[in-house]
PDB file of N, CA and C in Angstrom:
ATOM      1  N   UNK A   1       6.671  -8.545 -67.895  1.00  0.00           N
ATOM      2  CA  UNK A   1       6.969  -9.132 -69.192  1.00  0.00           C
ATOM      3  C   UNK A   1       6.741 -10.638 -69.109  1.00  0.00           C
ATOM      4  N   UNK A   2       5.935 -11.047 -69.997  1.00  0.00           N
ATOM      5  CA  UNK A   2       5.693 -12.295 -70.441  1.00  0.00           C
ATOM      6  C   UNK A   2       7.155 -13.540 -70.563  1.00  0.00           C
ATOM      7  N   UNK A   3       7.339 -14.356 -70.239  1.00  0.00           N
ATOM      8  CA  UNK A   3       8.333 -15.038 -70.793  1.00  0.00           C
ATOM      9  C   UNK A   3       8.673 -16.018 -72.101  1.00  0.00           C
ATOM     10  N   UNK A   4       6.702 -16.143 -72.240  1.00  0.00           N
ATOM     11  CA  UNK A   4       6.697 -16.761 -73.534  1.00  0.00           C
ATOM     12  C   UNK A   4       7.117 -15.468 -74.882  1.00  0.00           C
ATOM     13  N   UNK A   5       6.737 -14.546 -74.806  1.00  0.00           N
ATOM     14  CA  UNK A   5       7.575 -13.391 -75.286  1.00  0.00           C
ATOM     15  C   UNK A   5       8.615 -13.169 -75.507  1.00  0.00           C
ATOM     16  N   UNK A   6       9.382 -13.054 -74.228  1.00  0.00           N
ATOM     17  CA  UNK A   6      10.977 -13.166 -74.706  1.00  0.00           C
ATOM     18  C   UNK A   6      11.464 -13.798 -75.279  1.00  0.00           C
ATOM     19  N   UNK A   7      11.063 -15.230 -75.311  1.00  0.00           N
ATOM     20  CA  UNK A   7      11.648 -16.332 -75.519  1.00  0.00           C
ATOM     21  C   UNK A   7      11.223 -16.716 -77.174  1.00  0.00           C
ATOM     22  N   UNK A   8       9.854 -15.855 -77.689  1.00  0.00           N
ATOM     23  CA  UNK A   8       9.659 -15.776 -79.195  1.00  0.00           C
ATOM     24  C   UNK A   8      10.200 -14.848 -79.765  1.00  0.00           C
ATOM     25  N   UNK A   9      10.686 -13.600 -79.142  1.00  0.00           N
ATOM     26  CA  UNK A   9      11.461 -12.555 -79.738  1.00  0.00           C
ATOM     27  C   UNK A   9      12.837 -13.357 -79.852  1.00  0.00           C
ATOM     28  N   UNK A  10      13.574 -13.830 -78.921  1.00  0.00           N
ATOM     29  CA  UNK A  10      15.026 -14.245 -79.147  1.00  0.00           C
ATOM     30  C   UNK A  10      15.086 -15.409 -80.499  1.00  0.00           C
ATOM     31  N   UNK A  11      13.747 -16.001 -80.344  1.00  0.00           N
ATOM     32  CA  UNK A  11      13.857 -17.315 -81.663  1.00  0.00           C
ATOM     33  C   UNK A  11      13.952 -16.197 -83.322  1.00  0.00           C
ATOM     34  N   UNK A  12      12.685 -15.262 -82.731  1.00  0.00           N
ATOM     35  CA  UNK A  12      12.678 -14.452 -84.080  1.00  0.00           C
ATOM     36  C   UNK A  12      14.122 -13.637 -84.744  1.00  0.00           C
ATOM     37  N   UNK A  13      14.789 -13.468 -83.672  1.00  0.00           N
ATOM     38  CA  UNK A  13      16.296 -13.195 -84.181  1.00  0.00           C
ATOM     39  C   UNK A  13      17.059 -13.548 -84.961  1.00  0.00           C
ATOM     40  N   UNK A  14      16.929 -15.254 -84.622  1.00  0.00           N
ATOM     41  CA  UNK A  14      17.727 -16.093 -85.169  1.00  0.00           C
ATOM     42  C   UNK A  14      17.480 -16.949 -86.462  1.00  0.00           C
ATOM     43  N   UNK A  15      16.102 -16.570 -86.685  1.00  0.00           N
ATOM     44  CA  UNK A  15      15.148 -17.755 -87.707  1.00  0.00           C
ATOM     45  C   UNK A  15      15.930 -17.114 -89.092  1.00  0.00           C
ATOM     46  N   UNK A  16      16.338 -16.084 -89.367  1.00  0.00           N
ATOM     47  CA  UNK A  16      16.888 -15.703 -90.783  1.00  0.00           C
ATOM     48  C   UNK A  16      18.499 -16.601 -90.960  1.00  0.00           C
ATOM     49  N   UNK A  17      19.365 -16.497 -89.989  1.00  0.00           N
ATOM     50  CA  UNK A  17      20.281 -17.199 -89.766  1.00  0.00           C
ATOM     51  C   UNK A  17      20.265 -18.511 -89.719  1.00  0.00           C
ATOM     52  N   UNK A  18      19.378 -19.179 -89.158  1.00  0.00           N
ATOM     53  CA  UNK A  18      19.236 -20.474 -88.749  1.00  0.00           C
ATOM     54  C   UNK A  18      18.518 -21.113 -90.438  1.00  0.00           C
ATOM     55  N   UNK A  19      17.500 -20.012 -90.934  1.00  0.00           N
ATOM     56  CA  UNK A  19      17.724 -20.804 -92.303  1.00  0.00           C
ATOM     57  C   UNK A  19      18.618 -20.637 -93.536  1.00  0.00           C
ATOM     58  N   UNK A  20      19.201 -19.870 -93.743  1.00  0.00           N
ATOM     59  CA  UNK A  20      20.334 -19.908 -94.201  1.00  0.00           C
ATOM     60  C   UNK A  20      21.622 -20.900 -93.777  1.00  0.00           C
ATOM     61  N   UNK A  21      21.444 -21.275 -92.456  1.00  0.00           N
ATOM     62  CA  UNK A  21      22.320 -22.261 -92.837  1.00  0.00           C
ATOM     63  C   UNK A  21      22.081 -23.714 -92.727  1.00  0.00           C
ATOM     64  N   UNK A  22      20.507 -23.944 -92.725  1.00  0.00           N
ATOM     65  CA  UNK A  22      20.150 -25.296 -92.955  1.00  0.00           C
ATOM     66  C   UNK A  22      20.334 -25.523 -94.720  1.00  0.00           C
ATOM     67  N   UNK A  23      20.142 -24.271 -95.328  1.00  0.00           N
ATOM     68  CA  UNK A  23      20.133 -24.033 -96.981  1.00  0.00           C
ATOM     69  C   UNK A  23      21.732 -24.672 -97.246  1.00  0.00           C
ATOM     70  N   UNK A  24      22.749 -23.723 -96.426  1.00  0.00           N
ATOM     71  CA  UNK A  24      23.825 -23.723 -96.280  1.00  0.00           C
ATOM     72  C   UNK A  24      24.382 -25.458 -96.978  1.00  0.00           C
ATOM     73  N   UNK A  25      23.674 -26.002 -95.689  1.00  0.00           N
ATOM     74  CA  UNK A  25      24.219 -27.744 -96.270  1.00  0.00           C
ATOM     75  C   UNK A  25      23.221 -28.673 -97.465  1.00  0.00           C
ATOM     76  N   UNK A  26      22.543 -28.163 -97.584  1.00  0.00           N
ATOM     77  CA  UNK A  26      21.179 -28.449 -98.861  1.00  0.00           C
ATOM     78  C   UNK A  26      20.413 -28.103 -99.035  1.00  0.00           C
ATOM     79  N   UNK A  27      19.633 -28.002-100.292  1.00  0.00           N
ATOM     80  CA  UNK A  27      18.486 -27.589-100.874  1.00  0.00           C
ATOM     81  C   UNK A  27      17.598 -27.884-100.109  1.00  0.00           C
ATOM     82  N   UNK A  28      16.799 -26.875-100.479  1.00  0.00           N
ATOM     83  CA  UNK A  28      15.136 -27.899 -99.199  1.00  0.00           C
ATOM     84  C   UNK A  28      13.549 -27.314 -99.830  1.00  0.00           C
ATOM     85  N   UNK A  29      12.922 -27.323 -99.718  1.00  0.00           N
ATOM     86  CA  UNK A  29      11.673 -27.104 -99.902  1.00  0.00           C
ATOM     87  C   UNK A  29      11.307 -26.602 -98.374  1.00  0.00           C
ATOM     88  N   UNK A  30       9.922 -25.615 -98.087  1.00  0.00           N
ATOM     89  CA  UNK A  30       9.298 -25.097 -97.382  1.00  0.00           C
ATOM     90  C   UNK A  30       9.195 -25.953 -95.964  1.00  0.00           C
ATOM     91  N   UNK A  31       8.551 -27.089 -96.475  1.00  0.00           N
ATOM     92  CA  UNK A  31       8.206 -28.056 -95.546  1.00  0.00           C
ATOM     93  C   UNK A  31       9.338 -29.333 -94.838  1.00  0.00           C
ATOM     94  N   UNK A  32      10.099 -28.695 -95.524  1.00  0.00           N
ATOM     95  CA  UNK A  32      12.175 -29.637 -94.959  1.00  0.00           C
ATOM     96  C   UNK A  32      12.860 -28.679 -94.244  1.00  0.00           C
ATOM     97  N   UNK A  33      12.276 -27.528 -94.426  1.00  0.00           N
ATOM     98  CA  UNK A  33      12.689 -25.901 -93.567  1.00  0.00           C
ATOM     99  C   UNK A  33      12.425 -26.282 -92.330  1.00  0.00           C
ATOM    100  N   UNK A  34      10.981 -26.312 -92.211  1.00  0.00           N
ATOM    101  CA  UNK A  34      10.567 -26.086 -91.299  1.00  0.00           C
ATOM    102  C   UNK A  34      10.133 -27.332 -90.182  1.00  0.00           C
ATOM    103  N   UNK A  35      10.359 -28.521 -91.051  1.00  0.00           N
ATOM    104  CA  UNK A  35      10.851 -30.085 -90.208  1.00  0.00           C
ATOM    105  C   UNK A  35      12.253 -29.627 -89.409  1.00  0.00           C
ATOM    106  N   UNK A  36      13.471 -29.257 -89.842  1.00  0.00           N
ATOM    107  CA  UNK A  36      14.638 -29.024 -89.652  1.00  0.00           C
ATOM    108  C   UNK A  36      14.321 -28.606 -88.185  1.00  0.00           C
ATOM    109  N   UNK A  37      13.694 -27.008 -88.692  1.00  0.00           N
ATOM    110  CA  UNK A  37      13.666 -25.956 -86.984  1.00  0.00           C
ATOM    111  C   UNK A  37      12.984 -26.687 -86.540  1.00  0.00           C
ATOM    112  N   UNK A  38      11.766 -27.690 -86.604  1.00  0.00           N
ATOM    113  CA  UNK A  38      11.210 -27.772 -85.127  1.00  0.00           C
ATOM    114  C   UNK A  38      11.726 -29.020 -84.895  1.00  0.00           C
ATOM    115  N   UNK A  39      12.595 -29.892 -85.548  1.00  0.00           N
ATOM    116  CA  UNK A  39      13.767 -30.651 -84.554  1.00  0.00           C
ATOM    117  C   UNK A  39      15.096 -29.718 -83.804  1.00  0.00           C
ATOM    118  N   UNK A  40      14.919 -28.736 -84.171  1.00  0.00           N
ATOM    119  CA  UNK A  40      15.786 -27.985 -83.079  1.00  0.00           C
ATOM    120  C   UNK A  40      15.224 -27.196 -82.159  1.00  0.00           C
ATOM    121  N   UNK A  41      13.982 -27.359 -82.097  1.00  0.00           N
ATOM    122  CA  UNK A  41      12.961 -26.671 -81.287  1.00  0.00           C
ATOM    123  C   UNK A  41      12.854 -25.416 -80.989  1.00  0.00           C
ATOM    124  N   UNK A  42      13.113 -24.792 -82.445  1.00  0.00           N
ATOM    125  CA  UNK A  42      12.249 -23.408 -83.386  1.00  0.00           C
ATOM    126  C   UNK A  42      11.349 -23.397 -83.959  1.00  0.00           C
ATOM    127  N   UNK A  43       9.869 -23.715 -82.871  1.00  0.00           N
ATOM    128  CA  UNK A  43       9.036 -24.024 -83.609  1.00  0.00           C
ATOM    129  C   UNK A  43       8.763 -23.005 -84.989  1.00  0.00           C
ATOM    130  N   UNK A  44       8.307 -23.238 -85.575  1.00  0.00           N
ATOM    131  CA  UNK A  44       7.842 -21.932 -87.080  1.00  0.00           C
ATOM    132  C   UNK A  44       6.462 -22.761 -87.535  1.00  0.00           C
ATOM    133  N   UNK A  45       5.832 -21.450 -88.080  1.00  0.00           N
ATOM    134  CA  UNK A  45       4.820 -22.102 -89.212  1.00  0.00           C
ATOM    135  C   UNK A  45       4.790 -21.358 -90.420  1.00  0.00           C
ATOM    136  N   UNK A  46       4.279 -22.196 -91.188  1.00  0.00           N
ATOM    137  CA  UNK A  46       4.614 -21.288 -92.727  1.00  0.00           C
ATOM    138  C   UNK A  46       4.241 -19.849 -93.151  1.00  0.00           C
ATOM    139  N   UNK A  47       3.145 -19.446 -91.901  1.00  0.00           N
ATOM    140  CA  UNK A  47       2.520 -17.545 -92.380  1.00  0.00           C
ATOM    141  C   UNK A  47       3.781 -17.117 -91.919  1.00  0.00           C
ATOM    142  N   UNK A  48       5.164 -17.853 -91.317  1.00  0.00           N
ATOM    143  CA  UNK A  48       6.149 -17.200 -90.631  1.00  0.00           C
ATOM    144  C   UNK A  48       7.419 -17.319 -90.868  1.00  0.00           C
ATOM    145  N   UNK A  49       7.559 -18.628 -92.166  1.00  0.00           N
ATOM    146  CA  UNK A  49       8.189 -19.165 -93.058  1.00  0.00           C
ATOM    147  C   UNK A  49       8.384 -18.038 -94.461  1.00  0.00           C
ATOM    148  N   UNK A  50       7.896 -18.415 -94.760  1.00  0.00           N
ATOM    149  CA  UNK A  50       7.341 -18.085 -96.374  1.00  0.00           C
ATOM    150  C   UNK A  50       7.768 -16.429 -96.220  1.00  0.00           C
ATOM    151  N   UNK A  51       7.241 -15.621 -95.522  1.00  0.00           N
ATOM    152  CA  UNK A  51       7.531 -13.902 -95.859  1.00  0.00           C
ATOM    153  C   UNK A  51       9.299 -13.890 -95.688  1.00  0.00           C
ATOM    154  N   UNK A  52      10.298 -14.788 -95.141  1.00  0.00           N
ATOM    155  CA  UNK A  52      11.413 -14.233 -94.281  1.00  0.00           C
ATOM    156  C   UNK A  52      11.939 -14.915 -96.300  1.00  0.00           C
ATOM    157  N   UNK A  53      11.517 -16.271 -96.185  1.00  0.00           N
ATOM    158  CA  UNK A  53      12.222 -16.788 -97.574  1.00  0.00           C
ATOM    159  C   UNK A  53      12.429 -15.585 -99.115  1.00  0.00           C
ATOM    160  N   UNK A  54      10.735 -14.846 -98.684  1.00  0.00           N
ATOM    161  CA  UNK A  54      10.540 -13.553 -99.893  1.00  0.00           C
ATOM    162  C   UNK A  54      11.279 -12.672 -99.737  1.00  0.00           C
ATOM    163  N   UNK A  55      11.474 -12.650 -98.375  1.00  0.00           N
ATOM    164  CA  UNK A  55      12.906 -11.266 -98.309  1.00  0.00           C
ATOM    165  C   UNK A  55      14.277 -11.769 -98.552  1.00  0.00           C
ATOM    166  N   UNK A  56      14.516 -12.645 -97.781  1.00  0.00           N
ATOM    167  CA  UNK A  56      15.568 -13.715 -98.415  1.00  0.00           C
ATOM    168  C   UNK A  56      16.068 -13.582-100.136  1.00  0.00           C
ATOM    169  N   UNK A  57      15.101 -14.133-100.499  1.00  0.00           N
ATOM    170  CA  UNK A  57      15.421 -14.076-102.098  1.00  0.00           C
ATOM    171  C   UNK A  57      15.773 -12.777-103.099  1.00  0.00           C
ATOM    172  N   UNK A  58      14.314 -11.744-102.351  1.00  0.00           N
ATOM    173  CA  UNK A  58      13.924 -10.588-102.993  1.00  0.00           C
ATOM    174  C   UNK A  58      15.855  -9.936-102.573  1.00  0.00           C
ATOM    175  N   UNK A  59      16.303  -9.933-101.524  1.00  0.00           N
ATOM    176  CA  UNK A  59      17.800  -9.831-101.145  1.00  0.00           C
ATOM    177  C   UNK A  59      18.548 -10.382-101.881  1.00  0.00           C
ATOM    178  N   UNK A  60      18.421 -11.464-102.689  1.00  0.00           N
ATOM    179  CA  UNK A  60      19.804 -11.980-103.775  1.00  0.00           C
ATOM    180  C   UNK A  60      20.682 -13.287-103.122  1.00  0.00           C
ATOM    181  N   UNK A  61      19.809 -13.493-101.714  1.00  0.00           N
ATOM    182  CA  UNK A  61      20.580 -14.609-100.977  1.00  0.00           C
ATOM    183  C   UNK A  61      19.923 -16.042-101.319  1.00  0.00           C
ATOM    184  N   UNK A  62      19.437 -15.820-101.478  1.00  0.00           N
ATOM    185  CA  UNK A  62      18.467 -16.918-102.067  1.00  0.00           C
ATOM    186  C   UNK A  62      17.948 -17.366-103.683  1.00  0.00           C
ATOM    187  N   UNK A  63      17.998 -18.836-103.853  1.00  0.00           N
ATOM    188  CA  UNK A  63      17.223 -18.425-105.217  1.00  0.00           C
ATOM    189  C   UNK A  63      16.221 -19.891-104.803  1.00  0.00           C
ATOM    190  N   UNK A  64      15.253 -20.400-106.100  1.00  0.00           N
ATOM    191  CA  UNK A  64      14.936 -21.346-106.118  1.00  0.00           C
ATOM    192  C   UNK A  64      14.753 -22.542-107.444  1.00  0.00           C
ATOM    193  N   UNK A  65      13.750 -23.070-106.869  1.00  0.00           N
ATOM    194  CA  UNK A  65      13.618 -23.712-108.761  1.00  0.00           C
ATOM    195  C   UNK A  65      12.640 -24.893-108.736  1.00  0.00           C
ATOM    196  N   UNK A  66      11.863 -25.500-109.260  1.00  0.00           N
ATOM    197  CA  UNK A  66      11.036 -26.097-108.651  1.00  0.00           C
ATOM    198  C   UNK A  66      10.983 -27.733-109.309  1.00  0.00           C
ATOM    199  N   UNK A  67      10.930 -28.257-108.572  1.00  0.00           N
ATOM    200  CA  UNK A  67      11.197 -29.500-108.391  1.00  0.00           C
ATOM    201  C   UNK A  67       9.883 -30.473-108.548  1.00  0.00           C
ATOM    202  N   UNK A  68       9.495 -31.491-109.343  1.00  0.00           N
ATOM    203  CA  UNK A  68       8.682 -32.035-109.516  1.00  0.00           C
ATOM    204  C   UNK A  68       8.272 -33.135-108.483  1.00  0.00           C
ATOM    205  N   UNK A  69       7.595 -33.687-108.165  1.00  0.00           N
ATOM    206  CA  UNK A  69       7.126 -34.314-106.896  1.00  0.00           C
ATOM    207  C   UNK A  69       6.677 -35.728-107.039  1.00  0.00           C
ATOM    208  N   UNK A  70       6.847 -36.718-106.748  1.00  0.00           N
ATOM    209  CA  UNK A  70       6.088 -38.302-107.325  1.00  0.00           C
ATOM    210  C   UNK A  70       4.819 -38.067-106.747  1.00  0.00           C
ATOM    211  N   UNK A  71       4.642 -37.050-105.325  1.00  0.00           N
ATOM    212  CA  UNK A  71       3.233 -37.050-105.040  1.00  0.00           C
ATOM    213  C   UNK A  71       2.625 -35.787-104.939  1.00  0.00           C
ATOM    214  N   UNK A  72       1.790 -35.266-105.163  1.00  0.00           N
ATOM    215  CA  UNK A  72       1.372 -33.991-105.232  1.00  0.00           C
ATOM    216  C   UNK A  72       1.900 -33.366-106.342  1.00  0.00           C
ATOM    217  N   UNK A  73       1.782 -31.744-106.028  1.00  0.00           N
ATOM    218  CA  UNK A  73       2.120 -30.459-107.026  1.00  0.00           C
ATOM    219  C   UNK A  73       3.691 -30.506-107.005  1.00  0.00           C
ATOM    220  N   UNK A  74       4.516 -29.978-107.985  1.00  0.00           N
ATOM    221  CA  UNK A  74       5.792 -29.532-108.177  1.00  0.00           C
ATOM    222  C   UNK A  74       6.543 -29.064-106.420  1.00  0.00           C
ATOM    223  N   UNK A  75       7.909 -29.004-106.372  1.00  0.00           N
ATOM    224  CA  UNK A  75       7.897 -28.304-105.087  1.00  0.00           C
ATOM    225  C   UNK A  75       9.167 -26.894-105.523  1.00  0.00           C
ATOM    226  N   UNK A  76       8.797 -26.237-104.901  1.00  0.00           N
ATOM    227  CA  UNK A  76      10.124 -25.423-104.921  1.00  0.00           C
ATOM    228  C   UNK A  76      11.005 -25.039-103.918  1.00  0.00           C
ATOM    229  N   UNK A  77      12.249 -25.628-104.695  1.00  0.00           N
ATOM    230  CA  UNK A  77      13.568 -25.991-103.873  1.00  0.00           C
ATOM    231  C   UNK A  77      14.292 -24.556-103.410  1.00  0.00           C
ATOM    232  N   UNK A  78      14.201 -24.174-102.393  1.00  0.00           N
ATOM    233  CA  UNK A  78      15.048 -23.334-102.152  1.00  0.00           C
ATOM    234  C   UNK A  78      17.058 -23.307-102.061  1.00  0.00           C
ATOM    235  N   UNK A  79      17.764 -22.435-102.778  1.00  0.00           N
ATOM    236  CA  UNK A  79      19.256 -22.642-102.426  1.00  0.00           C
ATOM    237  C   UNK A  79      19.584 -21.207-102.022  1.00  0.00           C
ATOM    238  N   UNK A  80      21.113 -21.829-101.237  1.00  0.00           N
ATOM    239  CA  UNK A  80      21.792 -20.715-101.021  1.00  0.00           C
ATOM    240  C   UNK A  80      22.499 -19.801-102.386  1.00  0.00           C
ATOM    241  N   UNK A  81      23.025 -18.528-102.771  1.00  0.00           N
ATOM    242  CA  UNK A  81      23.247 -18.337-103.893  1.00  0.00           C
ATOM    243  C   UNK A  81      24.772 -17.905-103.219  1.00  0.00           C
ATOM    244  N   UNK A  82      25.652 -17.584-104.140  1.00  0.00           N
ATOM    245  CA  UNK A  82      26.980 -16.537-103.928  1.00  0.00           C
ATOM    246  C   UNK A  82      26.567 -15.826-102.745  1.00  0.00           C
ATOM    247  N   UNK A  83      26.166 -14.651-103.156  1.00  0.00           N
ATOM    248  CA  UNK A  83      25.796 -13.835-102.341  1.00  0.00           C
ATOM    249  C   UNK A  83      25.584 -14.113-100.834  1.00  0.00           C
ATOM    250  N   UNK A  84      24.281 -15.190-101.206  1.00  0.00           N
ATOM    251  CA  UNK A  84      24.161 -15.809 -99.613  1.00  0.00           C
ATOM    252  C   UNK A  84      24.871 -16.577 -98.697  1.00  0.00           C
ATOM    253  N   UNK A  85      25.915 -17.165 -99.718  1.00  0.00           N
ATOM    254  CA  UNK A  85      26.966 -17.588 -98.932  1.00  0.00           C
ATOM    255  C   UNK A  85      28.048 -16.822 -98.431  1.00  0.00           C
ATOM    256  N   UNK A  86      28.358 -15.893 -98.723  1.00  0.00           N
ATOM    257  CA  UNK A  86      28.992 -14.575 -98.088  1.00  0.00           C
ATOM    258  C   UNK A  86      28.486 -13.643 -97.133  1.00  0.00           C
ATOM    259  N   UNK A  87      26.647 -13.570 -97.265  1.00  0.00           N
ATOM    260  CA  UNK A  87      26.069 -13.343 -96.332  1.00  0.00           C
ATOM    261  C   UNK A  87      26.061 -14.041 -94.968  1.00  0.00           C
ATOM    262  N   UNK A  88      25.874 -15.275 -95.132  1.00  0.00           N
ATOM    263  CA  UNK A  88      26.133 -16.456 -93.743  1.00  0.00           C
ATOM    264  C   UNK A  88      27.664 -16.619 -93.240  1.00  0.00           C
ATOM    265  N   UNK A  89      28.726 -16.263 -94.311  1.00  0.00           N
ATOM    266  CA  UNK A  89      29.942 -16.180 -93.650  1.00  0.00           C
ATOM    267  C   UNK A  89      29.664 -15.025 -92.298  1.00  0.00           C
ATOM    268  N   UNK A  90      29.243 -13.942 -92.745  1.00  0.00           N
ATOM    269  CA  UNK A  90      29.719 -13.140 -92.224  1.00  0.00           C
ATOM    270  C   UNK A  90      28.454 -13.339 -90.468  1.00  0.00           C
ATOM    271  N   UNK A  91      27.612 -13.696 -91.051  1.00  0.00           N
ATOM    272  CA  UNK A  91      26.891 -13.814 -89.690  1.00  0.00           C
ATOM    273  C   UNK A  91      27.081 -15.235 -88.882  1.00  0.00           C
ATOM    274  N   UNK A  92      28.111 -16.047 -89.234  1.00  0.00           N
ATOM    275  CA  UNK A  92      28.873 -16.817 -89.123  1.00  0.00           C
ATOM    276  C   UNK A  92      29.800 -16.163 -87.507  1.00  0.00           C
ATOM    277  N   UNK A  93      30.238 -15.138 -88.461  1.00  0.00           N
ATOM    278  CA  UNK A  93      31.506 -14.117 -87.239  1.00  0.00           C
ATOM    279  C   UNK A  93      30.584 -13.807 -86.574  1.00  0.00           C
ATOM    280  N   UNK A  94      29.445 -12.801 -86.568  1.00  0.00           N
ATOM    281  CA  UNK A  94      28.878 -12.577 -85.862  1.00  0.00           C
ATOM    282  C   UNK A  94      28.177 -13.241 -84.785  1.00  0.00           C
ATOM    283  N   UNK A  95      27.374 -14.204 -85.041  1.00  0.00           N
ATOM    284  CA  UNK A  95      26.846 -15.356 -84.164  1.00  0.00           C
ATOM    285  C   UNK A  95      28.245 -16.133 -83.257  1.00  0.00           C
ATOM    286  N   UNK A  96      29.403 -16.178 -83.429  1.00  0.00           N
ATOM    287  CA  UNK A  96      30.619 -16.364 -82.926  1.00  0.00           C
ATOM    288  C   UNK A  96      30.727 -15.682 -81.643  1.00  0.00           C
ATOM    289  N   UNK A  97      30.905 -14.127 -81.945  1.00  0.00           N
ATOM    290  CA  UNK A  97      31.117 -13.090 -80.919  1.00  0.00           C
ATOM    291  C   UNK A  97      29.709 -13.129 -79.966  1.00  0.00           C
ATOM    292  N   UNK A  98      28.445 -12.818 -80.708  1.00  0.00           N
ATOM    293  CA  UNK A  98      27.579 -12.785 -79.853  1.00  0.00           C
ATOM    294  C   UNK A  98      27.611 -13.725 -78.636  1.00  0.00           C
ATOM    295  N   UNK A  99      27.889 -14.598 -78.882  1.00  0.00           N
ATOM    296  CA  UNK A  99      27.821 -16.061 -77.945  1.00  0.00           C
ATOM    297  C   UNK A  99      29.021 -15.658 -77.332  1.00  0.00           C
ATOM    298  N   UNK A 100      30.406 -15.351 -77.750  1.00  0.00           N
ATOM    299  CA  UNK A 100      31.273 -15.089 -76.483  1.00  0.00           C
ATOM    300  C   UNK A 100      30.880 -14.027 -75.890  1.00  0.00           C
ATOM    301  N   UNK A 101      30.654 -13.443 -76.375  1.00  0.00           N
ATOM    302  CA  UNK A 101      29.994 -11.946 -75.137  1.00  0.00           C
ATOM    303  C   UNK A 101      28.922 -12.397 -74.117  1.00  0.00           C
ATOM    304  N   UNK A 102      27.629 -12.589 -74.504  1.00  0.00           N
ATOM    305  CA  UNK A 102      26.683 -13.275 -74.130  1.00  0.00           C
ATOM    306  C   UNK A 102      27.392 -14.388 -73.117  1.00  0.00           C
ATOM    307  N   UNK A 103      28.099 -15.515 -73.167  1.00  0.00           N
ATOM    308  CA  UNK A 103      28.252 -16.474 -72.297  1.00  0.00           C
ATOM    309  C   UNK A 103      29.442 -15.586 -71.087  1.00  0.00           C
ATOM    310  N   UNK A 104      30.278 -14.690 -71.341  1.00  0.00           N
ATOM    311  CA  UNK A 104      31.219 -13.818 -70.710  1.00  0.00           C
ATOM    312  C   UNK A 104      30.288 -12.904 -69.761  1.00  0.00           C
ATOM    313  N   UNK A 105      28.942 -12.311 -70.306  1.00  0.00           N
ATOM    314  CA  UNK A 105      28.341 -12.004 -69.412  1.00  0.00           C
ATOM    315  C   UNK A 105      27.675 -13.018 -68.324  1.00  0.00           C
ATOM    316  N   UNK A 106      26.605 -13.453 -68.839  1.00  0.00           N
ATOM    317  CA  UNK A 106      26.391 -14.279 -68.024  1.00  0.00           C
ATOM    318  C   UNK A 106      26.969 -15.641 -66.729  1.00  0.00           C
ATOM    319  N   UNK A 107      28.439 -15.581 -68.236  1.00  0.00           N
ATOM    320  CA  UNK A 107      29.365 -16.643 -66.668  1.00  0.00           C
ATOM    321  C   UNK A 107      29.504 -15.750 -65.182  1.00  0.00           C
ATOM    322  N   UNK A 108      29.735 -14.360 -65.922  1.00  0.00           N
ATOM    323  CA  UNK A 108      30.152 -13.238 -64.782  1.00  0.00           C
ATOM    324  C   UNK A 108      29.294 -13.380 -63.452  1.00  0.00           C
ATOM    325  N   UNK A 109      27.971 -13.186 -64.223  1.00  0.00           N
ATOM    326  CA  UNK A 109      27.340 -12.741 -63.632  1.00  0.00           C
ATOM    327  C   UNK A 109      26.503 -14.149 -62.495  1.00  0.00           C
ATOM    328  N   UNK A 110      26.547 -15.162 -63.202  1.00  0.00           N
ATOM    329  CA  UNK A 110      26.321 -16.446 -62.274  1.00  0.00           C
ATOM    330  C   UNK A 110      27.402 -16.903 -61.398  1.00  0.00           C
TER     331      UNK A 110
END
């Protein structure tokens, strides 16, 4: 097994979570998404962006609205909705436990 592999499967886990809660603290557009993750060094690109946001939304967690631009085309602002904020609570708990389990194993085991 590859390690660059593993190490894109474990990011791909987290990229639905991780944008939901950059949404979480503000609105953003596509390209403020994806500035965000790759200062946390998730890299993404938009063919990898854009489909998770359509399920996102097409789900009710998401909405948008589009925002006019001083330079270029309009942009559209992505937000968190109700829904999605009850959605991120809860993977909130979850991402909680995972990490104590996960660090409980591994302390063990080092």
């Amino acid at each position: 097994m590859k390690i660059e592999n593993a190490k894109a499967q474990m990011r791909k886990g987290v990229l639905e979570y991780c944008i939901l809660s950059i949404l979480s603290k503000d609105d953003s557009y596509a390209s403020g998404i994806i500035k965000k993750l790759k200062e946390a060094k998730l890299i993404i690109v938009e063919g990898t962006l854009y489909p998770l946001l359509t399920r996102q939304k097409n789900a009710g967690l998401l909405s948008y609205n589009w925002v006019e631009s001083k330079q270029g085309p309009p942009r559209k602002y992505y937000k968190l909705t109700e829904k999605g904020e009850q959605f991120l609570n809860i993977l909130n708990t979850s991402w909680n436990e995972l990490v104590e389990s996960v660090t409980e194993i591994t302390e063990t085991i080092l």
